[in-house]
N, C-alpha and C. Protein backbone atom coordinates (compact mmCIF):
# COMPACT_ATOMS: atom_id res chain seq x y z
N UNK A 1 -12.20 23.82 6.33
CA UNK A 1 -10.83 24.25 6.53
C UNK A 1 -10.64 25.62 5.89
N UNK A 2 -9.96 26.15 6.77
CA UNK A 2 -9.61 27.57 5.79
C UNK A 2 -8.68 27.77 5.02
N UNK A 3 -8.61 28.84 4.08
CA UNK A 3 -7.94 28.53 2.65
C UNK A 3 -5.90 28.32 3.14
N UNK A 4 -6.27 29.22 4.65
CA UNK A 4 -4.26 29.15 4.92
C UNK A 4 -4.09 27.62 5.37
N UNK A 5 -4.70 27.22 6.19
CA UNK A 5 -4.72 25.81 6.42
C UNK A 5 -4.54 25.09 5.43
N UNK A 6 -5.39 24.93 4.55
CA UNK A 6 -5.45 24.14 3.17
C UNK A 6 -4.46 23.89 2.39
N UNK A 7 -3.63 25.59 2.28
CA UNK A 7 -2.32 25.67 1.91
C UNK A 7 -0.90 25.09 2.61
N UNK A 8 -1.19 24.76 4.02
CA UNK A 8 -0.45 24.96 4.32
C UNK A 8 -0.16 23.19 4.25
N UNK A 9 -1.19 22.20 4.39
CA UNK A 9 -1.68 20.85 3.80
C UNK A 9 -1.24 20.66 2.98
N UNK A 10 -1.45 21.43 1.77
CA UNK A 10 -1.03 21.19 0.59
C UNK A 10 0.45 21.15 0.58
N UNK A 11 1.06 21.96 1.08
CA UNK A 11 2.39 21.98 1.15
C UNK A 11 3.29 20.64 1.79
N UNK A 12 2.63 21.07 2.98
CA UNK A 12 3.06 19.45 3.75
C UNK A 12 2.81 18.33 3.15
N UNK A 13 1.52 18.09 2.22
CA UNK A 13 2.14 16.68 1.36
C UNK A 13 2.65 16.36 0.27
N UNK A 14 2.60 17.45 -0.14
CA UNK A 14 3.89 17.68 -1.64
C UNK A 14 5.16 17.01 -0.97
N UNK A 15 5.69 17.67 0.20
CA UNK A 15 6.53 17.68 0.67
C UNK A 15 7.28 16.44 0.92
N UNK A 16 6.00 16.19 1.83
CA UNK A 16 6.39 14.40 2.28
C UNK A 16 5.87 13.63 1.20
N UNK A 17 5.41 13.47 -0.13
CA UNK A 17 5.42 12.76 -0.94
C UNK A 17 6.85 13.19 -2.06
N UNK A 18 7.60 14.23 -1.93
CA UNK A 18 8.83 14.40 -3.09
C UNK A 18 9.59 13.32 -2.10
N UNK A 19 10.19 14.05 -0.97
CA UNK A 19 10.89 13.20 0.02
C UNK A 19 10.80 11.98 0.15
N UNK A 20 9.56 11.28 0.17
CA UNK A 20 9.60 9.77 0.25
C UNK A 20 9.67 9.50 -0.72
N UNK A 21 9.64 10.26 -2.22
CA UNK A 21 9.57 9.54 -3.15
C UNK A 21 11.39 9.69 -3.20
N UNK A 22 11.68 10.25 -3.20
CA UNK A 22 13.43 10.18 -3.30
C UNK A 22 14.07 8.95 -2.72
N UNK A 23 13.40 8.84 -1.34
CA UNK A 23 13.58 7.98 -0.58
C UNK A 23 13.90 6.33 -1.06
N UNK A 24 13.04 6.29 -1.76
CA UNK A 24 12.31 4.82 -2.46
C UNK A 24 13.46 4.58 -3.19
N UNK A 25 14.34 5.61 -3.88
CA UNK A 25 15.63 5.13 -4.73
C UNK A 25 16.48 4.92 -3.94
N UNK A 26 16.75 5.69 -2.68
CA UNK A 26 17.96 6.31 -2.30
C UNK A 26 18.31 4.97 -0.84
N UNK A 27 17.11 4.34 -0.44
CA UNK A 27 17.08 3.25 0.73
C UNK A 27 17.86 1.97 -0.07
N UNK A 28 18.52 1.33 0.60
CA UNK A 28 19.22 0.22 0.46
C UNK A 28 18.28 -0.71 0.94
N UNK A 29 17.22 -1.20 1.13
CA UNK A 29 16.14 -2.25 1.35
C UNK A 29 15.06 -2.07 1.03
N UNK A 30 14.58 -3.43 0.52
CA UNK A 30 13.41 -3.32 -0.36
C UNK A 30 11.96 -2.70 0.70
N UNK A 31 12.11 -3.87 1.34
CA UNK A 31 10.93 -3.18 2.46
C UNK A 31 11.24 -2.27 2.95
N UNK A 32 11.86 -0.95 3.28
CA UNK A 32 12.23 0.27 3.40
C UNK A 32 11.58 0.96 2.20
N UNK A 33 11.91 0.71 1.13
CA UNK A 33 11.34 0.91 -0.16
C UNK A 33 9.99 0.87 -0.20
N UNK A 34 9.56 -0.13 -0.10
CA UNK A 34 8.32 -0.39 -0.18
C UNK A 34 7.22 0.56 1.04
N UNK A 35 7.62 0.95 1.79
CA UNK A 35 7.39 1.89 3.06
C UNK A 35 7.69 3.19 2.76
N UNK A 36 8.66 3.52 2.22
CA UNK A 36 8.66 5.17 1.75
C UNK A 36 7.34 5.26 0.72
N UNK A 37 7.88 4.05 -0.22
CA UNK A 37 6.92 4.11 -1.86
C UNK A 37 5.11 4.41 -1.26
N UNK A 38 4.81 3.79 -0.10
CA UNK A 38 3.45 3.53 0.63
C UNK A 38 3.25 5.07 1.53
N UNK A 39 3.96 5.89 1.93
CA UNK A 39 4.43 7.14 2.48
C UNK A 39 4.09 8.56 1.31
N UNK A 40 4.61 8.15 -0.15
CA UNK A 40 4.38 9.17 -1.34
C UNK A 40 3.36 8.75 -1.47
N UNK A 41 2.86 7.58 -1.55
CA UNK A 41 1.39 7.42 -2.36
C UNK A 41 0.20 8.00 -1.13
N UNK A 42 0.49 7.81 0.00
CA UNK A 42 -0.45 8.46 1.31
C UNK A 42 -0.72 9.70 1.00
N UNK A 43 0.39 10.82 0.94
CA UNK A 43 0.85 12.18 0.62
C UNK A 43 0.08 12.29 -0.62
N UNK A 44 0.06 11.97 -1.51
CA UNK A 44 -0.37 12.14 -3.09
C UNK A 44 -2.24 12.05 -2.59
N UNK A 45 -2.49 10.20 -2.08
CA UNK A 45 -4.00 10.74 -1.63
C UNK A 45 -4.35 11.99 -1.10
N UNK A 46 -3.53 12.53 -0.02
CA UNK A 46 -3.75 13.64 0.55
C UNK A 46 -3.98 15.02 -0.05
N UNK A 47 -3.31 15.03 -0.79
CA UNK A 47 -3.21 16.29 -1.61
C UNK A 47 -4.76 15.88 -2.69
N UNK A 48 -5.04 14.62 -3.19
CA UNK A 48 -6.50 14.70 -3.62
C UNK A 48 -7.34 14.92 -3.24
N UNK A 49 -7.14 14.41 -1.49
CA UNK A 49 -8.79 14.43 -0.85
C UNK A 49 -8.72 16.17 -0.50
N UNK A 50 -7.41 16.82 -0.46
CA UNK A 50 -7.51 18.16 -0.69
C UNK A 50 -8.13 19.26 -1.48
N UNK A 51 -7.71 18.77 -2.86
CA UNK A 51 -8.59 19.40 -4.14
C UNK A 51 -10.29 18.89 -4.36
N UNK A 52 -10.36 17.81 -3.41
CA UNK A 52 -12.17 18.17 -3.11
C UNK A 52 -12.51 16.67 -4.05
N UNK A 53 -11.53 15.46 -4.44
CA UNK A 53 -11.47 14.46 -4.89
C UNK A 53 -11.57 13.42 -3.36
N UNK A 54 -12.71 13.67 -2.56
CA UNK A 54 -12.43 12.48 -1.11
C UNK A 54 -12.24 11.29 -1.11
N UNK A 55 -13.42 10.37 -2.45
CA UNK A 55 -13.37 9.63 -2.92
C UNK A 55 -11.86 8.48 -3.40
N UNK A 56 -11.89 9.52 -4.41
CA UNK A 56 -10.47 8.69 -5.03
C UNK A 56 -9.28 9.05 -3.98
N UNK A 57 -9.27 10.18 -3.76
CA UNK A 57 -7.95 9.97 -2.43
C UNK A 57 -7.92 8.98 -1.55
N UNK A 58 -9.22 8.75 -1.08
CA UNK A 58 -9.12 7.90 -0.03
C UNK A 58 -8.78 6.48 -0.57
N UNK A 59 -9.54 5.99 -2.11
CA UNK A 59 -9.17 4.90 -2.19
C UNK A 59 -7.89 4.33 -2.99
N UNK A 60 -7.55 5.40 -3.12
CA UNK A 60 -5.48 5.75 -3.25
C UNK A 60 -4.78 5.31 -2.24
N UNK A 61 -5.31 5.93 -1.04
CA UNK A 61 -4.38 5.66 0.02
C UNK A 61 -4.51 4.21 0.62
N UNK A 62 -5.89 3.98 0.31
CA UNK A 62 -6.80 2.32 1.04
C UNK A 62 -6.08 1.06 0.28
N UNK A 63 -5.50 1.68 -1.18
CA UNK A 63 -5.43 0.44 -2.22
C UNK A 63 -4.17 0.05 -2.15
N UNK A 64 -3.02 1.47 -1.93
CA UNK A 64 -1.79 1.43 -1.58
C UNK A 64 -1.26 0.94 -0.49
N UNK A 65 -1.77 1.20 0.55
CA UNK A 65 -1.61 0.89 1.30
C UNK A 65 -1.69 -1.25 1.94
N UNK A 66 -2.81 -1.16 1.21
CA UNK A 66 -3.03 -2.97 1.25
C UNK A 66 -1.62 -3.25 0.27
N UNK A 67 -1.75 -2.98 -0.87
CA UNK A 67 -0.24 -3.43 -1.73
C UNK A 67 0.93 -3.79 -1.35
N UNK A 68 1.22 -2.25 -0.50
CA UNK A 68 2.58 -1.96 -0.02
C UNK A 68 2.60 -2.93 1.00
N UNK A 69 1.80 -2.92 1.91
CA UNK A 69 1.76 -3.90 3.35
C UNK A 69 2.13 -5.35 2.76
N UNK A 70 1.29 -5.57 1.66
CA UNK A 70 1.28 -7.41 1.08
C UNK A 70 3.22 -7.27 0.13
N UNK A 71 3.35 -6.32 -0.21
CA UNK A 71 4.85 -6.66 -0.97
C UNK A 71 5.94 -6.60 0.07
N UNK A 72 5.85 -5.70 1.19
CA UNK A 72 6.40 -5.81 2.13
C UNK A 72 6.60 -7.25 2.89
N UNK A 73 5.35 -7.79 3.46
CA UNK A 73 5.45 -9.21 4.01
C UNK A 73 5.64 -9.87 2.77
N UNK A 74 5.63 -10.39 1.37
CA UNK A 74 6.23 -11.35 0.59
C UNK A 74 7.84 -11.03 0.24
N UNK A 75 8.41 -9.92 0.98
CA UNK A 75 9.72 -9.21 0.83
C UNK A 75 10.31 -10.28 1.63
N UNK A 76 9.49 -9.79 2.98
CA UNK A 76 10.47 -10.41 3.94
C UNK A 76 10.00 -11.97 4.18
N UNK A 77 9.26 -12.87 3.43
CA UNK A 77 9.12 -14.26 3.56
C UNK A 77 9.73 -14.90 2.84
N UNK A 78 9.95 -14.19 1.47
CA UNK A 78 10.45 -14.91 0.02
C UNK A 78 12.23 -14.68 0.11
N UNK A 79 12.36 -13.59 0.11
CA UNK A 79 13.66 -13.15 -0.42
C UNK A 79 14.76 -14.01 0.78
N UNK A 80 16.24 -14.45 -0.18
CA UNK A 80 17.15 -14.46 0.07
C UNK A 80 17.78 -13.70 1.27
N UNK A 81 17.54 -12.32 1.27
CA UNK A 81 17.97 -11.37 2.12
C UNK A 81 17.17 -11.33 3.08
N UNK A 82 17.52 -11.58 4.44
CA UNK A 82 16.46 -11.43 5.33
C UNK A 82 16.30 -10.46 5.81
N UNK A 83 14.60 -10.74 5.41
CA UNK A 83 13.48 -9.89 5.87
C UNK A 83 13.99 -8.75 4.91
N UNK A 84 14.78 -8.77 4.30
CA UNK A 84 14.46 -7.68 2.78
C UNK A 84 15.31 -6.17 3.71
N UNK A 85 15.79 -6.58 5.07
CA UNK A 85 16.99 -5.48 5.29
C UNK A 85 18.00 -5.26 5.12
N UNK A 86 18.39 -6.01 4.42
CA UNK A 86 20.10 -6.00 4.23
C UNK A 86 20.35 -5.24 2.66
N UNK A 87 21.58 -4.43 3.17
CA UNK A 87 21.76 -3.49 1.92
C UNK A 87 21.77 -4.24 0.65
N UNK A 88 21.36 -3.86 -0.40
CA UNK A 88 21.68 -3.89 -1.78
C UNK A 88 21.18 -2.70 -2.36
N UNK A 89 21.79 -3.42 -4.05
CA UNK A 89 21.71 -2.22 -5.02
C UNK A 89 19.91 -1.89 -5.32
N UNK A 90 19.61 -1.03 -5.00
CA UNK A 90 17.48 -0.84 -5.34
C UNK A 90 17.84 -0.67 -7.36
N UNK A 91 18.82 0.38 -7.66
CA UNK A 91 18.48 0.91 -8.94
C UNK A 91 19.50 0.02 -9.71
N UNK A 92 19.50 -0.39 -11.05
CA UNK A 92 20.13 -0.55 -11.92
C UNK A 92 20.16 0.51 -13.04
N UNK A 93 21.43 0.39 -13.32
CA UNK A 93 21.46 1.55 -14.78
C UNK A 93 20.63 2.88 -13.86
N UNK A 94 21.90 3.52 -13.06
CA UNK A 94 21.13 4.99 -12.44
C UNK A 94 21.35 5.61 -13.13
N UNK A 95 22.23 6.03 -14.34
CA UNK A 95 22.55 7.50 -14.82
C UNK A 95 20.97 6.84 -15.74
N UNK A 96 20.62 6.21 -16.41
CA UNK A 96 19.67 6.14 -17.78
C UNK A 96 18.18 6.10 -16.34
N UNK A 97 18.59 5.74 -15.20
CA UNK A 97 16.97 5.90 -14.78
C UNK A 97 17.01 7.46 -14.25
N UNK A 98 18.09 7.91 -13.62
CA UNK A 98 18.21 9.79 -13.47
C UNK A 98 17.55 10.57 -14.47
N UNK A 99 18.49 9.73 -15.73
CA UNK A 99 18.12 10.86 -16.67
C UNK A 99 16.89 10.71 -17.63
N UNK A 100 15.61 9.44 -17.38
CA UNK A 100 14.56 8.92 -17.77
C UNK A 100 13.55 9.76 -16.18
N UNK A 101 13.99 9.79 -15.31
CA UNK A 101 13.21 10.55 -13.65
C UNK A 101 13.06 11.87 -14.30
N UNK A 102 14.40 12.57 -14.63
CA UNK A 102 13.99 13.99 -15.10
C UNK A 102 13.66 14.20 -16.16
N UNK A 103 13.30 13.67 -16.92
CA UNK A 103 12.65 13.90 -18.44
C UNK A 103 11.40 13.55 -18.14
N UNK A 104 11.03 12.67 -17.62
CA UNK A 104 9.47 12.60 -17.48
C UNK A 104 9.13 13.52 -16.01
N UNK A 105 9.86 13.89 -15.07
CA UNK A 105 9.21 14.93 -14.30
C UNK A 105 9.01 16.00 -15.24
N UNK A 106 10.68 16.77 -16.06
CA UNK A 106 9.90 17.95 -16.68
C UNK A 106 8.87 18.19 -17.44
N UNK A 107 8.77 17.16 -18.13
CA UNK A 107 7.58 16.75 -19.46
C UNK A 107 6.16 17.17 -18.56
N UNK A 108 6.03 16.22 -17.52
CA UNK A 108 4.95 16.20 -16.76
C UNK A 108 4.59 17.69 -16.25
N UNK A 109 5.78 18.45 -15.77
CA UNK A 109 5.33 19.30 -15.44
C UNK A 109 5.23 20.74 -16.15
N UNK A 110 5.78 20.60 -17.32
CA UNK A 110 5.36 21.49 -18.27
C UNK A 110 4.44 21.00 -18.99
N UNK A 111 3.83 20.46 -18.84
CA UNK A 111 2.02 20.02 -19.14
C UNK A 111 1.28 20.66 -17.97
N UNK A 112 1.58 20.35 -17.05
CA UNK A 112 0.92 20.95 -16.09
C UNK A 112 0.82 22.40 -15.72
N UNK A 113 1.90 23.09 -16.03
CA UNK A 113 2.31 24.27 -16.08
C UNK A 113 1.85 25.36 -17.13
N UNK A 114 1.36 24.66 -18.24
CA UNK A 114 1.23 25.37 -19.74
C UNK A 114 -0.39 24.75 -19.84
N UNK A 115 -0.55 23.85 -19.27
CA UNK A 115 -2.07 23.43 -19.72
C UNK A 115 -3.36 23.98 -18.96
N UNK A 116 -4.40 24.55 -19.53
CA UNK A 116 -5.43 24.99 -18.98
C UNK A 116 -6.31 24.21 -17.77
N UNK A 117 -6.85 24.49 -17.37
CA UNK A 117 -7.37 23.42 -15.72
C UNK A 117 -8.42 24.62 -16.40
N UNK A 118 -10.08 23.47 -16.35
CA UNK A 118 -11.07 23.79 -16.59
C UNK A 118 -11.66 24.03 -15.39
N UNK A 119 -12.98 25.03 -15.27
CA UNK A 119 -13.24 25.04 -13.81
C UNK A 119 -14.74 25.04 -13.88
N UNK A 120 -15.03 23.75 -13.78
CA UNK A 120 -16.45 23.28 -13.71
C UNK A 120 -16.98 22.11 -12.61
N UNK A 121 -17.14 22.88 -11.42
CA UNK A 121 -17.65 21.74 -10.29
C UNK A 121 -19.05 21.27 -10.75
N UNK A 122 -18.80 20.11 -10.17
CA UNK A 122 -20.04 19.20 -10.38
C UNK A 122 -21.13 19.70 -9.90
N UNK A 123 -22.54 19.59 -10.39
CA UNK A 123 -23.33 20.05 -9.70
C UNK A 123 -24.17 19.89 -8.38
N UNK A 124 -23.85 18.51 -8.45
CA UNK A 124 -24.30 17.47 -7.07
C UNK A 124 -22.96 17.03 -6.72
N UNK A 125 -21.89 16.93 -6.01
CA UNK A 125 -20.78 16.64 -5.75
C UNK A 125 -21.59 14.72 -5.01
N UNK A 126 -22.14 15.36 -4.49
CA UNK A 126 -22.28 13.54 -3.48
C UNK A 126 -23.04 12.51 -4.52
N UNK A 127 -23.36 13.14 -5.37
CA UNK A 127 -24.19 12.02 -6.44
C UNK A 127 -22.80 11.51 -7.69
N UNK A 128 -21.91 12.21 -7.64
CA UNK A 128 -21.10 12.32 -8.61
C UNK A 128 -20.17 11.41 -7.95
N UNK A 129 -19.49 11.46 -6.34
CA UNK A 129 -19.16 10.42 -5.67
C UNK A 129 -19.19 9.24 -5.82
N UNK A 130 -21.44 9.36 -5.21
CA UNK A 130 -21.67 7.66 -5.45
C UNK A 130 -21.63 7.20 -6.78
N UNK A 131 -21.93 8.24 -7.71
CA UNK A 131 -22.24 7.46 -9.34
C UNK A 131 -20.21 6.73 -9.63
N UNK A 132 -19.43 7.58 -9.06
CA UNK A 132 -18.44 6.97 -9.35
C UNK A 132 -17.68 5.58 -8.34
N UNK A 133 -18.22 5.52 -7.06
CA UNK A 133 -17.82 4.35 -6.28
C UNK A 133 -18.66 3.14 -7.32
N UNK A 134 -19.90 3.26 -8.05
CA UNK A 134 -20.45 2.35 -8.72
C UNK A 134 -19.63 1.88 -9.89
N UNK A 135 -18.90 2.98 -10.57
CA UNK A 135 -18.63 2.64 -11.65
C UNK A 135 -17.04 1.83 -11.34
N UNK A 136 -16.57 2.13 -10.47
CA UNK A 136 -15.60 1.55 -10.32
C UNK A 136 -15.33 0.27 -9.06
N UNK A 137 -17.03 -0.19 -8.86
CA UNK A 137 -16.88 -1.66 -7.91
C UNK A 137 -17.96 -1.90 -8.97
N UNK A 138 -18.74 -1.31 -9.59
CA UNK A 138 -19.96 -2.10 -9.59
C UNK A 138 -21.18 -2.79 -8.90
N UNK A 139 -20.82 -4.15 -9.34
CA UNK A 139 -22.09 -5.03 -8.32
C UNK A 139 -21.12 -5.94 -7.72
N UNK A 140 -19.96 -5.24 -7.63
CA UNK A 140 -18.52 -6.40 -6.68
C UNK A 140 -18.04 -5.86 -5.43
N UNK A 141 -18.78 -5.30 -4.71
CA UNK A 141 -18.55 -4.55 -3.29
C UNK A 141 -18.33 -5.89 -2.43
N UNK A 142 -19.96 -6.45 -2.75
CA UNK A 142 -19.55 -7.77 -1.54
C UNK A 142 -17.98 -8.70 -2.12
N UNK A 143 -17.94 -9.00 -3.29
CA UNK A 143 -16.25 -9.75 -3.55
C UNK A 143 -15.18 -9.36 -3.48
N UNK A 144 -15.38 -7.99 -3.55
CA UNK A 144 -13.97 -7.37 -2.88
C UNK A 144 -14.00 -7.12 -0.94
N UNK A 145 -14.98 -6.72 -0.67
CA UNK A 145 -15.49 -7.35 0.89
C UNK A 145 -14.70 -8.60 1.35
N UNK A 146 -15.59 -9.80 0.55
CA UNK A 146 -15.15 -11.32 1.20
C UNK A 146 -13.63 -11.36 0.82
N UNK A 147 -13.40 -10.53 -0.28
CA UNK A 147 -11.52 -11.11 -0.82
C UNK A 147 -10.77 -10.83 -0.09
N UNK A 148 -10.88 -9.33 0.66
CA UNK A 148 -10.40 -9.15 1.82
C UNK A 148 -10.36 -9.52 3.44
N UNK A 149 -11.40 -10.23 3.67
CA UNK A 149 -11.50 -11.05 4.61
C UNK A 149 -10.70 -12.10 4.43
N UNK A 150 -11.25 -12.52 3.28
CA UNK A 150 -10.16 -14.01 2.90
C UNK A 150 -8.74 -14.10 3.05
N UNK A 151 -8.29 -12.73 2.56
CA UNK A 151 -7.01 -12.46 2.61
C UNK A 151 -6.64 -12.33 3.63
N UNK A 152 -7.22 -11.33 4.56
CA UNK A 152 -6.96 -11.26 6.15
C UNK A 152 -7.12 -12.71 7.00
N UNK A 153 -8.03 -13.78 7.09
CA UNK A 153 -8.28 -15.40 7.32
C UNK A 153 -6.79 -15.73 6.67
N UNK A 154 -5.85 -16.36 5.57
CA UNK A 154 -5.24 -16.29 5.11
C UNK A 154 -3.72 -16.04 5.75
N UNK A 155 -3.82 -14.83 5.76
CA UNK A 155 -2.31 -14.29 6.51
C UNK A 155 -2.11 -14.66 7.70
N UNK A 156 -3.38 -14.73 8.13
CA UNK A 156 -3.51 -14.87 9.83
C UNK A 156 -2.93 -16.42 10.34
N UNK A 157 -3.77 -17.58 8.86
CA UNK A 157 -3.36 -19.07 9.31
C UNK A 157 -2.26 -19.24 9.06
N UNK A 158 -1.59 -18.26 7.87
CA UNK A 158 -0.21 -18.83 7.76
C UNK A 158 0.90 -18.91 8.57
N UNK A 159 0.49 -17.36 9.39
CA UNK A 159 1.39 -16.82 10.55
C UNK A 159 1.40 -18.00 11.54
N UNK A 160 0.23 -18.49 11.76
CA UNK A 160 -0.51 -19.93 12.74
C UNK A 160 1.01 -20.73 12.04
N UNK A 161 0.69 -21.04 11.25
CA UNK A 161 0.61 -22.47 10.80
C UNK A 161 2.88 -22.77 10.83
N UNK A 162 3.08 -21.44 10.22
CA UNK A 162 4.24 -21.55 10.28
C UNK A 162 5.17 -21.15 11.47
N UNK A 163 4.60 -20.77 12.49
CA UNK A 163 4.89 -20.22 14.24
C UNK A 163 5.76 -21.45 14.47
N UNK A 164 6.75 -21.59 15.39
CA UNK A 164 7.19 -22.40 15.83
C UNK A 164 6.46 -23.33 16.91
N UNK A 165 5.59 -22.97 17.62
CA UNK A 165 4.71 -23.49 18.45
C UNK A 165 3.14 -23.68 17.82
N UNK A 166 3.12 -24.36 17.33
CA UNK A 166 1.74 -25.18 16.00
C UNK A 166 0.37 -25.20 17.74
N UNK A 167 -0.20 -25.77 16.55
CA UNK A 167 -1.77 -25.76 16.70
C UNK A 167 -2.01 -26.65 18.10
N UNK A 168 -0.82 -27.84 17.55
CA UNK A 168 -0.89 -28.65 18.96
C UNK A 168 0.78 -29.32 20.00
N UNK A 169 1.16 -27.85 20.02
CA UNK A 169 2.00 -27.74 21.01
C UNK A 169 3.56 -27.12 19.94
N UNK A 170 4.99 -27.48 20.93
CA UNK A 170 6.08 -26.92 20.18
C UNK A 170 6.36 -28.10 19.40
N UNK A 171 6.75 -27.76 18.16
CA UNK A 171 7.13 -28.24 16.91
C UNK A 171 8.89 -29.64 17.36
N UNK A 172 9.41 -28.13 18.61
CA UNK A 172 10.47 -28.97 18.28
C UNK A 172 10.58 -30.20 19.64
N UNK A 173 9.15 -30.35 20.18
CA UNK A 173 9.23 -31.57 20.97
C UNK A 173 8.07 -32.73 20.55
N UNK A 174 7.67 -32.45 19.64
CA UNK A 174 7.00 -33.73 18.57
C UNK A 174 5.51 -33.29 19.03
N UNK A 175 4.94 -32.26 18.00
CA UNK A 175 3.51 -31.88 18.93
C UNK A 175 2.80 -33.34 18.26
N UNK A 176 1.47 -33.62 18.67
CA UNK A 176 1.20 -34.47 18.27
C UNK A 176 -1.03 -33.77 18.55
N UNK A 177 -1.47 -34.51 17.56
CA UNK A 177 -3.28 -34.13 17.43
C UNK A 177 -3.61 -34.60 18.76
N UNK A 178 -4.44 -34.09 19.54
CA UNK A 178 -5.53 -34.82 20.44
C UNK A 178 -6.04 -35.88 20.22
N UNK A 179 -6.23 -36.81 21.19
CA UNK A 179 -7.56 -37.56 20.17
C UNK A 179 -9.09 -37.37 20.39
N UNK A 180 -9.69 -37.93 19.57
CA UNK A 180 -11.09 -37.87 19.63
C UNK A 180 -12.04 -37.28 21.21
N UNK A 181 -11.83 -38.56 21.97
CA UNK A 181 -12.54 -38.63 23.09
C UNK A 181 -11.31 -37.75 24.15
N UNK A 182 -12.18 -36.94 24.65
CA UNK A 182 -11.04 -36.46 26.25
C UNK A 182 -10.35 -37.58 26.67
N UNK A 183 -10.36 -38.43 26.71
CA UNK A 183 -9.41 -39.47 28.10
C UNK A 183 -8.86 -40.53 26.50
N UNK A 184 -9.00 -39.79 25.38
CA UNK A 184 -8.18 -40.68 24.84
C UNK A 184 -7.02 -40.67 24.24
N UNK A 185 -5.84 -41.23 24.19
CA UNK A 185 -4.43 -41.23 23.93
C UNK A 185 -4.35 -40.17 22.49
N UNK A 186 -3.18 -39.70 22.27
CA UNK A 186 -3.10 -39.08 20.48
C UNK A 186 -2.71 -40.25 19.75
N UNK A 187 -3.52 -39.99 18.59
CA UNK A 187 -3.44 -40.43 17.13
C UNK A 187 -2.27 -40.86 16.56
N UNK A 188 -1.57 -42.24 16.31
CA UNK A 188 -0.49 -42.64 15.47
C UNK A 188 -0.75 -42.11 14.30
């Protein structure tokens, strides 16, 4: 990519990560919330896999993204409010969380602003990659693999299981099991 491009990337996800992050206070539903909040954290990967971090950006956006998706569907299964659209209050105590938002933005960013950025690229960038996908799965690639399958198996039966039309026919005309043999009656 060239350096105006890059910039111009960079810009665009600053952008759409301030915005959605505003967002996340300013939406009256949680799963709305939870969808902007999944929107800044995308933007934020972006701007890493920008500064030449591919790695961790990507698994910023991979990790957030599973989160946001799973708090979203327990939003709208659990909660009182259905499906987590109906207005309410997101913030409590806004003037002490306003004025706790801008004290830790400025803080943050007069660190950032005043603090030196060292400039020492790695010498092998792709060894520095893999040495770090190791350090942070280890020897648990395959269990986070199967956990996610599991999880995906999982969501999938529940969706099954709780459908109005079940495994063996509609619910609301008495489904009933097969039986055993083809030509034989269902199961009391």
């Amino acid at each position: 990519m060239t350096g105006a491009l890059i910039d111009l990337s960079f810009a665009a996800f600053s952008l759409v990560a301030i915005v959605a992050g505003v967002r996340v206070f300013r939406t009256d539903s949680m799963v709305r919330a939870a969808f902007y909040l999944l929107a800044s954290f995308a933007a934020a990967g972006g701007i890493i896999v920008l500064l030449g971090a591919e790695f961790l950006g990507m698994v910023l956006i991979l990790m957030m993204a599973g989160e946001m998706l799973v708090m979203a569907i327990v939003m709208v299964m659990y909660m009182m409010n259905p499906a987590g659209l109906n207005p309410m209050v997101m913030v409590h105590q806004p003037r002490t969380a306003v004025v706790a938002g801008v004290v830790a933005f400025l803080a943050i960013a007069g660190v950032g602003l005043s603090g030196e950025v060292p400039s020492r690229p790695a010498p092998n960038p792709a060894a520095a990659t893999a040495d770090l996908g190791r350090e942070l799965l280890g020897n648990s690639m395959l269990v986070f693999q199967t956990a996610g399958v599991t999880l995906l198996a999982t969501m999938v039966g529940a969706i099954a299981v709780a459908a109005p039309r079940g495994r063996y026919g509609d619910a609301a005309e008495g489904s009933e099991e097969p039986g055993l043999q083809p030509d034989e009656e269902a199961s009391a």
